[in-house]
Protein backbone atom coordinates (compact mmCIF):
# COMPACT_ATOMS: atom_id res chain seq x y z
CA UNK A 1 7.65 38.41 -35.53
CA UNK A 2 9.34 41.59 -35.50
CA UNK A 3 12.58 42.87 -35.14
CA UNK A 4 13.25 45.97 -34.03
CA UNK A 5 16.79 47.66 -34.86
CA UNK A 6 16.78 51.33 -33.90
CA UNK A 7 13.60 53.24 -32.20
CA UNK A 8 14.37 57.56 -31.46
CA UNK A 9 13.07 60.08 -31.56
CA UNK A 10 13.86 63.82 -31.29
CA UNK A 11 12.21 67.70 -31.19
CA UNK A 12 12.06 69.69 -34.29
CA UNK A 13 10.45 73.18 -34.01
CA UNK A 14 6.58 72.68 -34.02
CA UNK A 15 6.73 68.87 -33.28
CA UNK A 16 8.36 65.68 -32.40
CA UNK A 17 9.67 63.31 -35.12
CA UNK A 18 10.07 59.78 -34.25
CA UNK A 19 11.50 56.82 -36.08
CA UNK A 20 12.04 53.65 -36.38
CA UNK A 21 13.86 50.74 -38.15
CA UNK A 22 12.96 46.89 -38.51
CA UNK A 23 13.87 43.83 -40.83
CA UNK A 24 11.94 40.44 -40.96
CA UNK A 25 8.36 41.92 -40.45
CA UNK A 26 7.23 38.20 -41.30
CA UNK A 27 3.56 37.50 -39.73
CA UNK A 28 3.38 40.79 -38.70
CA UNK A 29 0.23 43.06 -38.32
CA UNK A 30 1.31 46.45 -37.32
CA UNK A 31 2.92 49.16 -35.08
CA UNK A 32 0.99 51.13 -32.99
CA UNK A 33 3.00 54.33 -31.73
CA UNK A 34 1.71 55.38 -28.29
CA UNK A 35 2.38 58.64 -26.43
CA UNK A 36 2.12 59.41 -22.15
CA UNK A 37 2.90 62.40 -20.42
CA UNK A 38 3.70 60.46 -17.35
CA UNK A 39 6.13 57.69 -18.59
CA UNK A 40 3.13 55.13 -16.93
CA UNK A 41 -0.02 55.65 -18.92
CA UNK A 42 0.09 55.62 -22.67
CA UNK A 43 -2.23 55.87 -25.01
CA UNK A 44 -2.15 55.35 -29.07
CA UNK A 45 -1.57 57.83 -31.38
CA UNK A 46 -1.13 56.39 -34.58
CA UNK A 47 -0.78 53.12 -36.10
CA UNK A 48 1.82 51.78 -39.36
CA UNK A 49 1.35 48.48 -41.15
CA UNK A 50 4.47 46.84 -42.72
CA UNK A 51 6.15 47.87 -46.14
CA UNK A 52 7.55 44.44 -46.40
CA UNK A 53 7.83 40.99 -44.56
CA UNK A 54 11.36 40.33 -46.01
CA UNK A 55 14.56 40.39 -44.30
CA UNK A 56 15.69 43.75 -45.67
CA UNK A 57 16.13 46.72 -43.35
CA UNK A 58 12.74 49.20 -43.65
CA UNK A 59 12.50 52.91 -42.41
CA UNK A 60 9.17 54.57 -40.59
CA UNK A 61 8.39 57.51 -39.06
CA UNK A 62 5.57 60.02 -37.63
CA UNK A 63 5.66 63.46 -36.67
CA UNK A 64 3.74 63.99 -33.61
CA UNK A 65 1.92 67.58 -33.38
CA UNK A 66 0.13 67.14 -30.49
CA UNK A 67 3.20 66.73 -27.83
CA UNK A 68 2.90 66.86 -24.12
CA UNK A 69 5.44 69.74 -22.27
CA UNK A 70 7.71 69.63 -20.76
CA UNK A 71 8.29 66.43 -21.51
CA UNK A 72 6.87 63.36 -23.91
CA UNK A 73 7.50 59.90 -23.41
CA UNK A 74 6.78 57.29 -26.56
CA UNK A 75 6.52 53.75 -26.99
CA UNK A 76 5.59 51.00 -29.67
CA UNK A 77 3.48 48.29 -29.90
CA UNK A 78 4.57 45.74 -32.24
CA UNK A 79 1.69 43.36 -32.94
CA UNK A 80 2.11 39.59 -34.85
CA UNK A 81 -0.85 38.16 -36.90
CA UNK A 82 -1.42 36.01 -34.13
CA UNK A 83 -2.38 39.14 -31.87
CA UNK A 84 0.59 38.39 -29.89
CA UNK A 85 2.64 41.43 -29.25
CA UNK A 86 5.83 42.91 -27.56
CA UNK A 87 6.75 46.53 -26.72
CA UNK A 88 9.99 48.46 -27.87
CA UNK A 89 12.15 50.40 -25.10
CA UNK A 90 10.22 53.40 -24.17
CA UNK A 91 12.09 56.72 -25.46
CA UNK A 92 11.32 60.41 -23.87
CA UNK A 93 11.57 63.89 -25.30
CA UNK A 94 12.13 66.80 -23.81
CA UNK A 95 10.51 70.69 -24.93
């Protein structure tokens, strides 16, 4: 499994950058970033693999173009080989 250390996020002129930090990505499969306009209903809008399974801290990130106003809520999906999977905190940004 994964584990998470830091998920933000924050406006920047023409989009929203978001970002994240993990360490011991061991039998993981991925991240999917999703996106809702509502806080409730979210929807996938990119996915990351893993740089590494080891232990050592490991930055991502994703610049969303295609933000909802006034207001843009995120979460992520963090999925194990095994298809199991857990969801971070859910973060929101503002216009």
């Amino acid at each position: 499994p994964v584990d998470l250390v830091k998920f933000n996020g924050e406006k920047k002129d023409e989009y929203n950058l978001l970002y994240w930090t993990s360490t011991s990505e061991i039998n993981f499969m991925k991240y999917e970033l999703e996106s809702s306009n509502d806080g409730i209903n979210f929807k996938k809008i990119t996915t990351k693999e893993p740089i590494n399974s080891s232990s050592t801290l490991t930055n991502y990130s994703y610049s969303d173009f295609e933000y909802y106003k006034p207001i843009t809520y995120y979460r992520l999906k963090m999925v194990d080989l095994d298809l199991n999977y857990k969801y971070s905190r859910t973060i929101s940004i503002c216009f």
